[in-house]
Protein backbone atom coordinates (compact mmCIF):
# COMPACT_ATOMS: atom_id res chain seq x y z
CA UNK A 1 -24.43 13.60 -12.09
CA UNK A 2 -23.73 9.96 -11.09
CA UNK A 3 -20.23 10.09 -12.38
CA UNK A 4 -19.06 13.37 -10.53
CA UNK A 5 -20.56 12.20 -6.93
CA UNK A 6 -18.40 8.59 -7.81
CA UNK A 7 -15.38 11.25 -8.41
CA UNK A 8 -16.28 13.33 -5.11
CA UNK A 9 -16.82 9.98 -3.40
CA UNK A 10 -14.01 8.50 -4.28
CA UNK A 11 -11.65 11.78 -3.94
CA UNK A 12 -13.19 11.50 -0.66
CA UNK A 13 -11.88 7.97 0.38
CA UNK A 14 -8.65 9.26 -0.71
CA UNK A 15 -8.54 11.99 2.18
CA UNK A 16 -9.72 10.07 5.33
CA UNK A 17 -7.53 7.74 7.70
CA UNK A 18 -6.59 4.30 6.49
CA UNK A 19 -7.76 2.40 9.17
CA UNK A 20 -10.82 3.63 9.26
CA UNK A 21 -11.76 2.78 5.72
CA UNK A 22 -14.76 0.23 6.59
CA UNK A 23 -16.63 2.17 8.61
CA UNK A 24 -16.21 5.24 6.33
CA UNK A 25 -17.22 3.13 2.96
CA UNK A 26 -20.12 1.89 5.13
CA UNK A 27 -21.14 4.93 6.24
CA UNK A 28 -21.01 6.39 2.25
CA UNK A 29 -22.94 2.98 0.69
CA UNK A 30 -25.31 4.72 3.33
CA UNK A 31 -25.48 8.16 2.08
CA UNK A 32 -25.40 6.73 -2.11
CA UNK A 33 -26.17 3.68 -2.04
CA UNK A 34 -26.85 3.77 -5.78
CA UNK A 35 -23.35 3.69 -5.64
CA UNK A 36 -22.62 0.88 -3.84
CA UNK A 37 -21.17 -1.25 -6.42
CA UNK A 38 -18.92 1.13 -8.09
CA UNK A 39 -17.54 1.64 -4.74
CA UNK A 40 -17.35 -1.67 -3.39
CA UNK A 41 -15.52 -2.17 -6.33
CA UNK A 42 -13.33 0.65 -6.74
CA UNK A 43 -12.02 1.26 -3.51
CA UNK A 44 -9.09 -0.27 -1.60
CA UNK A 45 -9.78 -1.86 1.75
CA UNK A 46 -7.08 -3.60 4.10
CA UNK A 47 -6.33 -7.31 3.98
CA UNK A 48 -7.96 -9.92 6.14
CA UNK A 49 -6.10 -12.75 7.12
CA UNK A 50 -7.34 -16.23 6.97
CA UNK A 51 -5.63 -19.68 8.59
CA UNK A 52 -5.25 -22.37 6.12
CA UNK A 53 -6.27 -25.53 8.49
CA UNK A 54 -4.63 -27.68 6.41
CA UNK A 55 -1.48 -26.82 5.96
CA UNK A 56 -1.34 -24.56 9.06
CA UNK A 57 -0.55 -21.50 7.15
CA UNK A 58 -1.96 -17.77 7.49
CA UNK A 59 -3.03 -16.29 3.64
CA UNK A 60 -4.56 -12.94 2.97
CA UNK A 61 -8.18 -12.35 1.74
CA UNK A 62 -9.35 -10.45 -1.21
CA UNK A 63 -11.99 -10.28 -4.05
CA UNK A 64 -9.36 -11.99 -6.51
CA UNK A 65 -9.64 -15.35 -4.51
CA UNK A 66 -13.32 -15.28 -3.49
CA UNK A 67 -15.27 -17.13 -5.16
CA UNK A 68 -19.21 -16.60 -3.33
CA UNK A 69 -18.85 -16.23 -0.06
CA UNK A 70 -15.76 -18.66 0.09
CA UNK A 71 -11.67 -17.98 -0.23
CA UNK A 72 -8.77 -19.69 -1.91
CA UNK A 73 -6.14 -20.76 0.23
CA UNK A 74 -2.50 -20.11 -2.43
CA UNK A 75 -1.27 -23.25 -0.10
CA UNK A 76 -3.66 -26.11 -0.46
CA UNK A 77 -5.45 -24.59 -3.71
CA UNK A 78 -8.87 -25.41 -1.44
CA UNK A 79 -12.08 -22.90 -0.18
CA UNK A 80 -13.20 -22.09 2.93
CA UNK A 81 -15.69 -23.11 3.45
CA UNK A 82 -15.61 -25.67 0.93
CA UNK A 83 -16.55 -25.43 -2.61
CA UNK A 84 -17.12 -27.92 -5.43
CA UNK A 85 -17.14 -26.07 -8.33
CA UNK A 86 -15.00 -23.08 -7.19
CA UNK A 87 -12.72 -21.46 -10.05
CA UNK A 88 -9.65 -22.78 -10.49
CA UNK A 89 -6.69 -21.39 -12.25
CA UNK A 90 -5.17 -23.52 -14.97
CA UNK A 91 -2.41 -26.39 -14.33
CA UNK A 92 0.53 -24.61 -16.11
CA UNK A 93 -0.48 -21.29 -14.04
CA UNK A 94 -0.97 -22.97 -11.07
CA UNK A 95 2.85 -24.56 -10.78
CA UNK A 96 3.41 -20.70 -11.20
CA UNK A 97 1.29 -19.63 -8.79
CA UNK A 98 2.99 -22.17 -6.22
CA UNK A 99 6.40 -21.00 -7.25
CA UNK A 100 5.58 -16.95 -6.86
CA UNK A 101 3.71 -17.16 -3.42
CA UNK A 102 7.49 -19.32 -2.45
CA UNK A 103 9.40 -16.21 -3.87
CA UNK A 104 7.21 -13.55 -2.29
CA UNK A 105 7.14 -15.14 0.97
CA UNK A 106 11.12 -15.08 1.32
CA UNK A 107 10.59 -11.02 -0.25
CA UNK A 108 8.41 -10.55 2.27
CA UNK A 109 10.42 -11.91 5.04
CA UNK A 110 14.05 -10.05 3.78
CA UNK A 111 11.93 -6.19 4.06
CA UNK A 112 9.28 -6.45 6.17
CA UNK A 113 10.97 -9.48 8.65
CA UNK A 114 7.26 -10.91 9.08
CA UNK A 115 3.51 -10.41 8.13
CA UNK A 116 1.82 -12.02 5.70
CA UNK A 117 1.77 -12.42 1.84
CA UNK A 118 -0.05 -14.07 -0.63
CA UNK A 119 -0.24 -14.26 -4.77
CA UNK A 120 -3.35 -15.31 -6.78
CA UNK A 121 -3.64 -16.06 -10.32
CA UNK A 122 -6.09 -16.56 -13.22
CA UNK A 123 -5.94 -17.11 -16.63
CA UNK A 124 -6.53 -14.53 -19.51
CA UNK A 125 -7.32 -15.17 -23.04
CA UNK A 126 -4.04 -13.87 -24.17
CA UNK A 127 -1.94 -14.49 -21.18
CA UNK A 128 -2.51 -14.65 -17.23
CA UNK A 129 -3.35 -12.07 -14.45
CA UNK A 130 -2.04 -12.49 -10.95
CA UNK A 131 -2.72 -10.02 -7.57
CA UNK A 132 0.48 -10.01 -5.38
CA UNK A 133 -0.52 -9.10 -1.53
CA UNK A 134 1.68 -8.07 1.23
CA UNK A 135 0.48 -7.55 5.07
CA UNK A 136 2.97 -6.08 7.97
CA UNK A 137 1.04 -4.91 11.16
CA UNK A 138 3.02 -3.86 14.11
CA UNK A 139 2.90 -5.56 17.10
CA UNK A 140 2.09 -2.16 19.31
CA UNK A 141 5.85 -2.44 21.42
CA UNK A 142 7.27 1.11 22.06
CA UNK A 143 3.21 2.20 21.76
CA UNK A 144 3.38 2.61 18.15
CA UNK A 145 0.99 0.82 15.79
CA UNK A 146 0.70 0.79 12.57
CA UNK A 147 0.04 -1.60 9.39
CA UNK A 148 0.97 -1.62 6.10
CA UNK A 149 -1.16 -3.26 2.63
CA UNK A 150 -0.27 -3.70 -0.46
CA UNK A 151 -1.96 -4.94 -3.27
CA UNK A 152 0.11 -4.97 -6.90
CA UNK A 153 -2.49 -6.29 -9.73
CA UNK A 154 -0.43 -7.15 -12.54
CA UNK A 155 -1.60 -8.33 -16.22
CA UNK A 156 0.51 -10.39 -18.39
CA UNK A 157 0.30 -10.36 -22.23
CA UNK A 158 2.59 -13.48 -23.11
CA UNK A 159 3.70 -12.77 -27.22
CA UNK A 160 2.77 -15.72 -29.59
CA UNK A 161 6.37 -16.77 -29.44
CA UNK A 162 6.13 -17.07 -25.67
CA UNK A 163 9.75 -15.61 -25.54
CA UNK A 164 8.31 -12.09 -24.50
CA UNK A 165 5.64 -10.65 -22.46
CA UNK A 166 3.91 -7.20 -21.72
CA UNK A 167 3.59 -6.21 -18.59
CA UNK A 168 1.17 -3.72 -16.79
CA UNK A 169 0.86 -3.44 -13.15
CA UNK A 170 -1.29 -1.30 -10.41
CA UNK A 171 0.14 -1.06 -7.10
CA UNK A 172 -1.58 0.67 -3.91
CA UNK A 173 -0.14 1.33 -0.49
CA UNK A 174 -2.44 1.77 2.23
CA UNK A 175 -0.11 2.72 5.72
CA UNK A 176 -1.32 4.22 8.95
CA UNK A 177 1.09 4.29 12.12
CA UNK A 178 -0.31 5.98 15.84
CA UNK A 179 1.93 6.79 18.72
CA UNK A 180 0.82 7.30 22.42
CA UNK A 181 3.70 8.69 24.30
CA UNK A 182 3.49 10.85 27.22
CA UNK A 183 5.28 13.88 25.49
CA UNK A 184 3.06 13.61 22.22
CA UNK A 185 -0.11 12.33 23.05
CA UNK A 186 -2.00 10.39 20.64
CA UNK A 187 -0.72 11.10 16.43
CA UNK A 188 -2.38 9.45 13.69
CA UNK A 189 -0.52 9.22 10.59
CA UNK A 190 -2.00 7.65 7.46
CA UNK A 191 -2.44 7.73 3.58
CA UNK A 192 -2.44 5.82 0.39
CA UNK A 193 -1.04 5.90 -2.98
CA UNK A 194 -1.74 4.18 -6.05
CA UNK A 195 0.99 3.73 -8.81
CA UNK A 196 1.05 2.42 -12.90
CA UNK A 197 3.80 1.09 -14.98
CA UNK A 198 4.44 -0.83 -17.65
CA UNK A 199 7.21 -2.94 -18.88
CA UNK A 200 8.28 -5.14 -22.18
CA UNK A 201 10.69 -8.30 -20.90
CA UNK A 202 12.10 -10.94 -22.26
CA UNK A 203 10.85 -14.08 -20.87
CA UNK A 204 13.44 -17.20 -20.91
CA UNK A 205 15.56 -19.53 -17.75
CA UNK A 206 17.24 -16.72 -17.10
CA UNK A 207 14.21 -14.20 -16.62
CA UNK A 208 11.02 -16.25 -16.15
CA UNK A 209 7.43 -14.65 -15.23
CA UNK A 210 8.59 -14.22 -11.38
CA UNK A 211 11.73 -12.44 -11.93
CA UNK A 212 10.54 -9.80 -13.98
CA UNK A 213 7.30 -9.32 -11.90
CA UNK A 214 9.78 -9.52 -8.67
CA UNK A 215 11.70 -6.89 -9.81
CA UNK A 216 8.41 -4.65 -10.97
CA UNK A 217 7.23 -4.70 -7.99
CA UNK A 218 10.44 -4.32 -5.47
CA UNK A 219 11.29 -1.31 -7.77
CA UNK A 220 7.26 0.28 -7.32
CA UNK A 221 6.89 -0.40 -3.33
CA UNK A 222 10.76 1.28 -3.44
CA UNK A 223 8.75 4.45 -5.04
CA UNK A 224 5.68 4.37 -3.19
CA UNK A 225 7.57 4.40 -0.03
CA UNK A 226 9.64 6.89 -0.57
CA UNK A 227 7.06 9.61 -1.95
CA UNK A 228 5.33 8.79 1.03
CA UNK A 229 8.36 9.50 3.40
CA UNK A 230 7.95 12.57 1.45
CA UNK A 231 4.37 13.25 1.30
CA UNK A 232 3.81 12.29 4.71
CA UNK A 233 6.69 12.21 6.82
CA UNK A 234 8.30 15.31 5.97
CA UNK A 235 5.17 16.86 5.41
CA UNK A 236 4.35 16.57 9.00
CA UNK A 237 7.54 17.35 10.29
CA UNK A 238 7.49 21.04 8.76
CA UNK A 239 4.10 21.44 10.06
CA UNK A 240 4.94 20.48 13.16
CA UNK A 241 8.19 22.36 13.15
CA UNK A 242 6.18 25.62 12.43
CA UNK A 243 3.63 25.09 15.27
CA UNK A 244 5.80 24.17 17.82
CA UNK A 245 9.26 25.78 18.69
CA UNK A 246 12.03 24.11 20.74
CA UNK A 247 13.48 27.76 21.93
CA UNK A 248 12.01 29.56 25.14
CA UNK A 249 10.44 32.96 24.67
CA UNK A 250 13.50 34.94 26.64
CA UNK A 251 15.47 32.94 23.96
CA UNK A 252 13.53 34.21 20.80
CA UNK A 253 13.82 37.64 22.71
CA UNK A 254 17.10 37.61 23.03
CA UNK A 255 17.65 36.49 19.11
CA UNK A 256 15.67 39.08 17.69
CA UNK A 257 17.71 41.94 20.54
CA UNK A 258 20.96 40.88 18.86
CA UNK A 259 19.84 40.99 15.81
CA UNK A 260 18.21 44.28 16.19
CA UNK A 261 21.91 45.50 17.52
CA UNK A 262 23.75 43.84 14.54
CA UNK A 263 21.13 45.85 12.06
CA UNK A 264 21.50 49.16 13.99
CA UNK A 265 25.50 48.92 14.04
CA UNK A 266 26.04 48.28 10.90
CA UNK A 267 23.91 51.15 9.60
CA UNK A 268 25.76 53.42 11.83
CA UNK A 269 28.97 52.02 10.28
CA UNK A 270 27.52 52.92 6.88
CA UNK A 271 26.33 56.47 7.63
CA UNK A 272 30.02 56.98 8.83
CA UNK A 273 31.34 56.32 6.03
């Protein structure tokens, strides 16, 4: 019984608006809160973002760098607020985790041209685990505002050799836009989508750790956002199309007259033949 209302909650989630995903996860906890935890835990929510004081640098906020009630700053390897014993990834895997948040800032700045990114790492018995985040939130010009979140965990399972690696990585979109124009009104436009792959690499100078999970992830958000062009966009579009024509009435009329005529003649021109 508990595991079907998790699936209807959950299936749930996956229908309502984006932005709104607090207040509707709040309002559920209310409603089950029995299952609080496997929600808190399961779903998705957008990324908070936190000023590193020390190095005057924004950095994103998730469960993979809290630690208590305090965050990791990727930049200064500190909490806020502070915290003594606070877990730390490893030496080797944090020169990695200093040289990925470097590469994903300037992949973050050549598609989205601003925002916010971040990349966390831990270590694994057999390898490492990282979380690669990504904020863009319009500014609101033209009256359109929107954000977009993504969150790409990724698990690494180095080979004993070290000279290969297994890859498996979960990405999830979360993008909302709303316009306010005086021909449309208010539209809200949102969804989510959460993708899986897995890849076997080679692992050398040539292709280190960041290069293949660069080009995992580049190739998945490429995917994501063009199923949801698809899913969403055009979706809309045809539904709006249907509701609303762009010809006048007399127009239609007129259309349906001539092709009335066109029908009518050219059965004529059969019969006389």
């Amino acid at each position: 019984m508990a595991e079907r209302q998790l699936d209807c909650a959950l299936d749930l989630m996956r229908r309502l608006p984006p932005q709104q995903i607090e207040k509707n996860l709040c309002d559920l906890i209310d409603i089950v809160p029995f299952l609080c935890e496997d929600l808190l835990s399961s779903v998705d929510q957008p990324l908070k973002i936190a000023r590193d004081k020390t190095v005057g640098k924004d950095y994103l906020l998730c469960d993979y760098n809290r630690d208590g009630d305090s965050y990791r700053s990727p930049w200064s390897n500190l909490y806020d607020p502070e915290l003594q014993d606070g877990t730390l990834p490893s030496d080797r895997l944090r020169k990695l985790e200093i040289e990925a948040n470097n590469a994903f800032d300037q992949y973050r700045e050549m598609y989205f041209e601003g925002g916010v990114s971040s990349v966390y790492l831990w270590d694994l018995d057999h390898g490492f685990a990282g979380v690669v985040l990504i904020k863009k939130a319009g500014d609101g010009s033209k009256r359109i505002q929107g954000c977009w979140d993504s969150i790409h965990v990724v698990e690494v399972q180095e080979n004993r050799s070290g000279r290969s690696a297994h890859y498996k990585l979960t990405s999830t979109v979360m993008l909302w836009l709303q316009t306010n124009k005086s021909g449309s009104g208010i539209m809200n436009l949102g969804g989510s989508l959460t993708r899986q792959t897995e890849l076997d690499a080679s692992v050398n100078d040539a292709t280190p750790h960041i290069v293949n999970i660069g080009r995992m992830i580049e190739d998945m958000e490429n995917k994501i956002r063009n199923n949801m062009n698809e899913i969403y966009f055009s979706k809309t579009q045809d539904i709006v199309s249907s509701l609303r024509s762009t010809m006048t009435l007399q127009d239609q009329n007129q259309r349906m007259k001539l092709q009335h005529d066109l029908t009518k003649a050219l059965e004529s021109r059969s019969g006389g033949m």
